[in-house]
PDB file of N, CA and C in Angstrom:
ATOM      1  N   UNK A   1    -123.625  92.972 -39.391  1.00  0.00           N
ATOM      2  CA  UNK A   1    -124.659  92.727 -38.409  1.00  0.00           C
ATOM      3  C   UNK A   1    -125.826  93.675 -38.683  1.00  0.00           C
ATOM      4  N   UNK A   2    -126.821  92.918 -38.907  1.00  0.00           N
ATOM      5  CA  UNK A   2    -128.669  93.868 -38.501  1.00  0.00           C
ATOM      6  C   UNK A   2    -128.337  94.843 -37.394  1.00  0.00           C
ATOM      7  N   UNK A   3    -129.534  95.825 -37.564  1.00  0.00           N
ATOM      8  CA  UNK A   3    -130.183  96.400 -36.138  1.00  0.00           C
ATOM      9  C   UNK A   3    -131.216  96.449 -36.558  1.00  0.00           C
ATOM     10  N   UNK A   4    -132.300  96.463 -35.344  1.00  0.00           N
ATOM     11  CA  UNK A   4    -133.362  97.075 -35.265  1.00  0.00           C
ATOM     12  C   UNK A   4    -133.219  98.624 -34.415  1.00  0.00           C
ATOM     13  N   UNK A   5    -132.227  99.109 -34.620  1.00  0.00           N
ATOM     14  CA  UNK A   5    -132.222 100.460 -33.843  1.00  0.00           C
ATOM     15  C   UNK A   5    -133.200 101.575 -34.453  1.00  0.00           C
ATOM     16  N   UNK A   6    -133.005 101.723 -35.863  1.00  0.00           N
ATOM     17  CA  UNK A   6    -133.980 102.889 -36.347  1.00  0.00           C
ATOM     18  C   UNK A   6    -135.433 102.684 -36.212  1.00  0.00           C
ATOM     19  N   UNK A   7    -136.137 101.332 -36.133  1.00  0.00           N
ATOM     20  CA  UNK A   7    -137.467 100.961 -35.968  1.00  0.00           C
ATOM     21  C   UNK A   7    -137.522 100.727 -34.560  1.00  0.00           C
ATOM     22  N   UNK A   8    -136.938 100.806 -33.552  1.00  0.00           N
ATOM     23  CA  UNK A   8    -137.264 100.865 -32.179  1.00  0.00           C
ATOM     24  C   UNK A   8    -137.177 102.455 -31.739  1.00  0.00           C
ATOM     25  N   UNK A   9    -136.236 102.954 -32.442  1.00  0.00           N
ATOM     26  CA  UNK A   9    -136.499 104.670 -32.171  1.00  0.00           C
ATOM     27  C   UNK A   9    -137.650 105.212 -32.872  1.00  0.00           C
ATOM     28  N   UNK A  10    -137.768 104.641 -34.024  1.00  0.00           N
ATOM     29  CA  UNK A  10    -138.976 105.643 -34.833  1.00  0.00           C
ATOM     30  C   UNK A  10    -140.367 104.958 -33.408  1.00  0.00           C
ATOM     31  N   UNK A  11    -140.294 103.692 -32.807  1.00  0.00           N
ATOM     32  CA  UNK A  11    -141.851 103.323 -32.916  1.00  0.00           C
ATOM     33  C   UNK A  11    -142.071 104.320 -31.342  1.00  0.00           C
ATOM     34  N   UNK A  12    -140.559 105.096 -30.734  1.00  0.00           N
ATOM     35  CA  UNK A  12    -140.725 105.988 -29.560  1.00  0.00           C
ATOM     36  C   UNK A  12    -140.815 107.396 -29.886  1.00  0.00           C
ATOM     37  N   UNK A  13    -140.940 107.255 -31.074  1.00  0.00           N
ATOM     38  CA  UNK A  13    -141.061 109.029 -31.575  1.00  0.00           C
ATOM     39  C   UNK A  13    -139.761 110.014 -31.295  1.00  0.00           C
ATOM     40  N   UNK A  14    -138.696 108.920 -30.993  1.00  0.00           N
ATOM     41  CA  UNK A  14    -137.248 109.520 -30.716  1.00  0.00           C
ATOM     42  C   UNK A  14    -136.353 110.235 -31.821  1.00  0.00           C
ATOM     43  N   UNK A  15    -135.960 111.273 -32.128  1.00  0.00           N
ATOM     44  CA  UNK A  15    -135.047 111.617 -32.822  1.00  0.00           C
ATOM     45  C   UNK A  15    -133.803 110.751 -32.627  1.00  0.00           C
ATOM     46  N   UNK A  16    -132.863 111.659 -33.758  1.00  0.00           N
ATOM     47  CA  UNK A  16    -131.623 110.504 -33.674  1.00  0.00           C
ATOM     48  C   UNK A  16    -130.647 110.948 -32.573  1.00  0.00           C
ATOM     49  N   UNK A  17    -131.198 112.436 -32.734  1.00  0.00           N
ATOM     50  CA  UNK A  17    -130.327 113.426 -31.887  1.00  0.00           C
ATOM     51  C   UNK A  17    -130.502 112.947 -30.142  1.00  0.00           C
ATOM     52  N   UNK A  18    -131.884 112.877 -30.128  1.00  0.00           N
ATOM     53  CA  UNK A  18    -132.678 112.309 -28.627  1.00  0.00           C
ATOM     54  C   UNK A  18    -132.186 110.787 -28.269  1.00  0.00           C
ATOM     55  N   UNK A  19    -132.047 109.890 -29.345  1.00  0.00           N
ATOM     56  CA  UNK A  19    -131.524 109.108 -28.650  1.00  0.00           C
ATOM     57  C   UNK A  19    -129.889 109.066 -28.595  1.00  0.00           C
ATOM     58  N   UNK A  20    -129.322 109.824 -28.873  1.00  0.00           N
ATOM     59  CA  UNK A  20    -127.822 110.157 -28.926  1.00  0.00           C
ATOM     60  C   UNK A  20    -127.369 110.708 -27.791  1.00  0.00           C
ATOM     61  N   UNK A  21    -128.155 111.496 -27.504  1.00  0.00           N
ATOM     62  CA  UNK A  21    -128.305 112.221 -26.074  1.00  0.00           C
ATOM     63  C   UNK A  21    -128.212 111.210 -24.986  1.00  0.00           C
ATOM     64  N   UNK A  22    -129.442 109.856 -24.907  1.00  0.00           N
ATOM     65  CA  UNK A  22    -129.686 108.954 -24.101  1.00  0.00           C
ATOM     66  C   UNK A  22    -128.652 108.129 -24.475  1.00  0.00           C
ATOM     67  N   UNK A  23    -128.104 108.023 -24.864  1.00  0.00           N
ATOM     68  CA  UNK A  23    -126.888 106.638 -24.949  1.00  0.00           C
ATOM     69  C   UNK A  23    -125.430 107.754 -24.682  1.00  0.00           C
ATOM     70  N   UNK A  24    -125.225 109.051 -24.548  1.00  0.00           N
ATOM     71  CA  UNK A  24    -124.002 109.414 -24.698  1.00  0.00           C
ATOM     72  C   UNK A  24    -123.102 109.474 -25.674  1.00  0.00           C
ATOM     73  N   UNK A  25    -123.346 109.246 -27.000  1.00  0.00           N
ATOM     74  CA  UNK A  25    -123.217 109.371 -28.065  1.00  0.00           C
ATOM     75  C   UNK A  25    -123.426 110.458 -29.265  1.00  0.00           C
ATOM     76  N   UNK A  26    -122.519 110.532 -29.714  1.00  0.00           N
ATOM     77  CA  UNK A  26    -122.828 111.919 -30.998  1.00  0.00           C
ATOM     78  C   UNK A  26    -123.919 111.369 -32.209  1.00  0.00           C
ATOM     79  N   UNK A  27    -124.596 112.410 -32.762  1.00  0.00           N
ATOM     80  CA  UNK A  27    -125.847 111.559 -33.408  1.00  0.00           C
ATOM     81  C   UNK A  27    -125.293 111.243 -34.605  1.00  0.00           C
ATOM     82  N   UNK A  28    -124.112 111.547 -35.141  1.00  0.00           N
ATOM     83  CA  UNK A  28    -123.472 110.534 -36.088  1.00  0.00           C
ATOM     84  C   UNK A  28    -123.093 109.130 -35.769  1.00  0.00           C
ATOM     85  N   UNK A  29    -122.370 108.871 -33.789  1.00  0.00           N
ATOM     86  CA  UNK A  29    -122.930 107.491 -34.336  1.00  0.00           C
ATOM     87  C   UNK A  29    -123.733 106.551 -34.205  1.00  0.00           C
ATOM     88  N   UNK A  30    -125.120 107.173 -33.946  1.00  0.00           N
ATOM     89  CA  UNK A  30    -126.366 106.720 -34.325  1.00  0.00           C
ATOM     90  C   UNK A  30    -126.859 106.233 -35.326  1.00  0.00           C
ATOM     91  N   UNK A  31    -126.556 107.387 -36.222  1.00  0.00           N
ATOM     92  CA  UNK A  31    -126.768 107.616 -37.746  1.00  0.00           C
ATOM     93  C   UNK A  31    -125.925 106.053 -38.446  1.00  0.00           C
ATOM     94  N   UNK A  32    -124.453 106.112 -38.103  1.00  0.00           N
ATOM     95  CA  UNK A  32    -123.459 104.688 -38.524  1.00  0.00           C
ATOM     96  C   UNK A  32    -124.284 103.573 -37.966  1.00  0.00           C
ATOM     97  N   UNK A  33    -124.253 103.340 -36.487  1.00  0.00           N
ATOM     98  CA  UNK A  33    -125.150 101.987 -36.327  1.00  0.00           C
ATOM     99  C   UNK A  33    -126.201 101.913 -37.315  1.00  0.00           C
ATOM    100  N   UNK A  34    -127.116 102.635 -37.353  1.00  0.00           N
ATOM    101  CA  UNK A  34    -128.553 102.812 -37.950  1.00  0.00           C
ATOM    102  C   UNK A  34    -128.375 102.223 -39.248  1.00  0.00           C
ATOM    103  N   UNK A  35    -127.918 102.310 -40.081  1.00  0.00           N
ATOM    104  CA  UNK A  35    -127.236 101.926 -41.744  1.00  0.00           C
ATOM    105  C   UNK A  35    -126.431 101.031 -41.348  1.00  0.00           C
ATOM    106  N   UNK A  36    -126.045 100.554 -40.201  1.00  0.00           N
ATOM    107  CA  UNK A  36    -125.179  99.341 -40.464  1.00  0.00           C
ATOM    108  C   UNK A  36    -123.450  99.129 -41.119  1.00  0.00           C
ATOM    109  N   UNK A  37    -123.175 100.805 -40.587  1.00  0.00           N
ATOM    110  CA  UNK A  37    -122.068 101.154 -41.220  1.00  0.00           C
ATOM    111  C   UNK A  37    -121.302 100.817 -40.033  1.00  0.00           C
ATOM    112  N   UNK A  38    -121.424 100.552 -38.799  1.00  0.00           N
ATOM    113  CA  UNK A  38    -120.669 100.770 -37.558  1.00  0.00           C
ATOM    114  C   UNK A  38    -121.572  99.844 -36.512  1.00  0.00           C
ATOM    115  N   UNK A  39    -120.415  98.657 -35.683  1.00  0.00           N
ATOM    116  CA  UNK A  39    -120.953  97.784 -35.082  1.00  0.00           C
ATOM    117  C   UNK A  39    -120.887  98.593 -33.443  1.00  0.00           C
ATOM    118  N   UNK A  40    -121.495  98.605 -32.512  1.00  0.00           N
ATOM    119  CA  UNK A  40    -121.227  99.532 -31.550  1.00  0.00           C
ATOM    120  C   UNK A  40    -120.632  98.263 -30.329  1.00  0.00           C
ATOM    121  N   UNK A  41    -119.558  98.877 -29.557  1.00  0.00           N
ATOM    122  CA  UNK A  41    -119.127  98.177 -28.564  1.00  0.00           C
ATOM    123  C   UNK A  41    -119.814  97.841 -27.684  1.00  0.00           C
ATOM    124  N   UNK A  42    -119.697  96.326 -26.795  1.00  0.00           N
ATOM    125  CA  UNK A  42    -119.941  95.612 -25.842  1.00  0.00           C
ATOM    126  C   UNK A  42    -120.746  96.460 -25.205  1.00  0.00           C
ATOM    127  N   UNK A  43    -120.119  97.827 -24.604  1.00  0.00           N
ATOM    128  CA  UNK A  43    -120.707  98.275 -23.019  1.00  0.00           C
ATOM    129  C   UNK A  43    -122.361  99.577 -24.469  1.00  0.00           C
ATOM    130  N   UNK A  44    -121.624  99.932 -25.172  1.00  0.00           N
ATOM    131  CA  UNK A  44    -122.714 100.630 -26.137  1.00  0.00           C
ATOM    132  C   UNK A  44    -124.080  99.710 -26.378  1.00  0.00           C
ATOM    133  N   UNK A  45    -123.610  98.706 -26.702  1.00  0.00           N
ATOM    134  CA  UNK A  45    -124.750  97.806 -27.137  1.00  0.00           C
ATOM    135  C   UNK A  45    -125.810  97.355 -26.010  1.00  0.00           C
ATOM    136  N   UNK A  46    -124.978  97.074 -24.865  1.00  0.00           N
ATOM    137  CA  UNK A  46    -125.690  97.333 -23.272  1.00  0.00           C
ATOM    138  C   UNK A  46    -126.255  98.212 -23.198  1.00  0.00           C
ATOM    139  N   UNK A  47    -125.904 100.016 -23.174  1.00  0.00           N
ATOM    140  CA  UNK A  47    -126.646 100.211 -23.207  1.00  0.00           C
ATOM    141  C   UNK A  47    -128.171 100.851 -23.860  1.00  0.00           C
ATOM    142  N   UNK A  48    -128.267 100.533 -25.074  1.00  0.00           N
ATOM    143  CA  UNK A  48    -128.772 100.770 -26.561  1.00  0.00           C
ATOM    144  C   UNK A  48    -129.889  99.913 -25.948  1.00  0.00           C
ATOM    145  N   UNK A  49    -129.611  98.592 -25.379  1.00  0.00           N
ATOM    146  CA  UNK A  49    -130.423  97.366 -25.170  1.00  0.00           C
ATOM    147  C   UNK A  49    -131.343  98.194 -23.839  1.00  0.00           C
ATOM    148  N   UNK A  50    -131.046  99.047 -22.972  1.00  0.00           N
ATOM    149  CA  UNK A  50    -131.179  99.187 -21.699  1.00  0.00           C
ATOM    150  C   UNK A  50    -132.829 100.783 -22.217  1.00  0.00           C
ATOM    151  N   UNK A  51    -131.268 101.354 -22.412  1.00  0.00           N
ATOM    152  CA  UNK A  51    -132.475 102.448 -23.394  1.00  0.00           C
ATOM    153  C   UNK A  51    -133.646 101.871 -23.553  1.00  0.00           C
ATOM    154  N   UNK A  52    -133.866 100.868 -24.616  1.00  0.00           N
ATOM    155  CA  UNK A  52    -135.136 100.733 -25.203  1.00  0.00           C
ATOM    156  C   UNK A  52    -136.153  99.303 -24.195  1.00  0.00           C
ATOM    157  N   UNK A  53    -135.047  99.215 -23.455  1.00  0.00           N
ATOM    158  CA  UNK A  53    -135.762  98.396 -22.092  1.00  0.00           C
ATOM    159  C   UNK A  53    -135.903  96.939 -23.152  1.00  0.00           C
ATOM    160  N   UNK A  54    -134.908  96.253 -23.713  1.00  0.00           N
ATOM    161  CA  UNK A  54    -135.391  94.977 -24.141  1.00  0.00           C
ATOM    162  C   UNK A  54    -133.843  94.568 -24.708  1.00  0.00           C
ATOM    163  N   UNK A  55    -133.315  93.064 -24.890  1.00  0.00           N
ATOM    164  CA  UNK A  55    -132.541  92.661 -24.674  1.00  0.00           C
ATOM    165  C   UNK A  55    -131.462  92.852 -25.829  1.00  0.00           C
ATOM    166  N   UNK A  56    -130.482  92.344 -25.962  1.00  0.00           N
ATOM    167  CA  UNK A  56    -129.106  92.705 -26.762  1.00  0.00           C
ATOM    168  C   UNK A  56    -129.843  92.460 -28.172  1.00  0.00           C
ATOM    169  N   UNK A  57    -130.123  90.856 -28.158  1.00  0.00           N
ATOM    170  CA  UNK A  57    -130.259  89.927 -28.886  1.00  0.00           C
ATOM    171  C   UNK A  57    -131.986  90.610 -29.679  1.00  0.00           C
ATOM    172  N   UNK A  58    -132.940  91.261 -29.212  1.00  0.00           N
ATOM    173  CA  UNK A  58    -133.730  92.090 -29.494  1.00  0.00           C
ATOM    174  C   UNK A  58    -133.581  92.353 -31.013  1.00  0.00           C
ATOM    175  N   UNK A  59    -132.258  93.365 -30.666  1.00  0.00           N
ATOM    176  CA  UNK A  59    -131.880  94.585 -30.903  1.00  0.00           C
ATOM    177  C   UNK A  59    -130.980  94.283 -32.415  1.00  0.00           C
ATOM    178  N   UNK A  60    -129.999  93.430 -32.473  1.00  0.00           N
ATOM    179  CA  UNK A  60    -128.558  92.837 -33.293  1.00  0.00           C
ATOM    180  C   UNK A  60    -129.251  91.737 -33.804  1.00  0.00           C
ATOM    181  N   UNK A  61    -129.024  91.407 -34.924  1.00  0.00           N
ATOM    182  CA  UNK A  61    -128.734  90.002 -35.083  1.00  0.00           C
ATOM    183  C   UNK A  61    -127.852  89.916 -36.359  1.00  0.00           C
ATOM    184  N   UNK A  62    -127.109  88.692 -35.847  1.00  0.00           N
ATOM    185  CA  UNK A  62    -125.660  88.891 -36.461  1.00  0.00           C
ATOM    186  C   UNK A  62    -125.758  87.840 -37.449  1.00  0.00           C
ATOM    187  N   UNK A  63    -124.944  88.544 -38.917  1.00  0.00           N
ATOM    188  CA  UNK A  63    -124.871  87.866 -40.286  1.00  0.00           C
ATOM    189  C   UNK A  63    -125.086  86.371 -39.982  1.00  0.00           C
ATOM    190  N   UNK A  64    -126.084  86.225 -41.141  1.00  0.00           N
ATOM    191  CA  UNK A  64    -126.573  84.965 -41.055  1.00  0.00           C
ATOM    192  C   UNK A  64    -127.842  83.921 -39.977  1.00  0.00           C
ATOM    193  N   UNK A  65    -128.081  85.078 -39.218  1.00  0.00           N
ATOM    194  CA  UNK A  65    -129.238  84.723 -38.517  1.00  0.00           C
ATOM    195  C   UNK A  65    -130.400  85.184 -38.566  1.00  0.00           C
ATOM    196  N   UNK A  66    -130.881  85.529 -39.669  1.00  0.00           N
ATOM    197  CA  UNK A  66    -132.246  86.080 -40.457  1.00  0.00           C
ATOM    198  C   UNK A  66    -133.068  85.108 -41.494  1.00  0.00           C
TER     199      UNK A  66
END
């Protein structure tokens, strides 16, 4: 699965650490989502989506829908 997580943090001037902080998360696994090494769970992805104030589907898009 895509993210747009690292280009919605860079366009807030957020560190990885800062938004790790805001989601409750260690900034390693920021760092894993970010590269696409690590898919983040249901209630994570809520609130990742919430954080950046815009929807799941925003955010993911899953193999094969590009």
């Amino acid at each position: 699965m895509e993210n747009r997580v690292a280009l919605l943090r860079a366009e807030r001037g957020w560190s990885q650490a800062r938004l790790a902080e805001l989601l409750g998360v260690s900034r390693q696994t920021v760092i894993s989502i970010e590269k696409g090494r690590f898919d983040p769970s249901l209630p994570l992805a809520f609130r990742i989506a919430r954080v950046f104030g815009t929807a799941i589907e925003e955010i993911f898009i899953p193999d094969g829908d590009h």
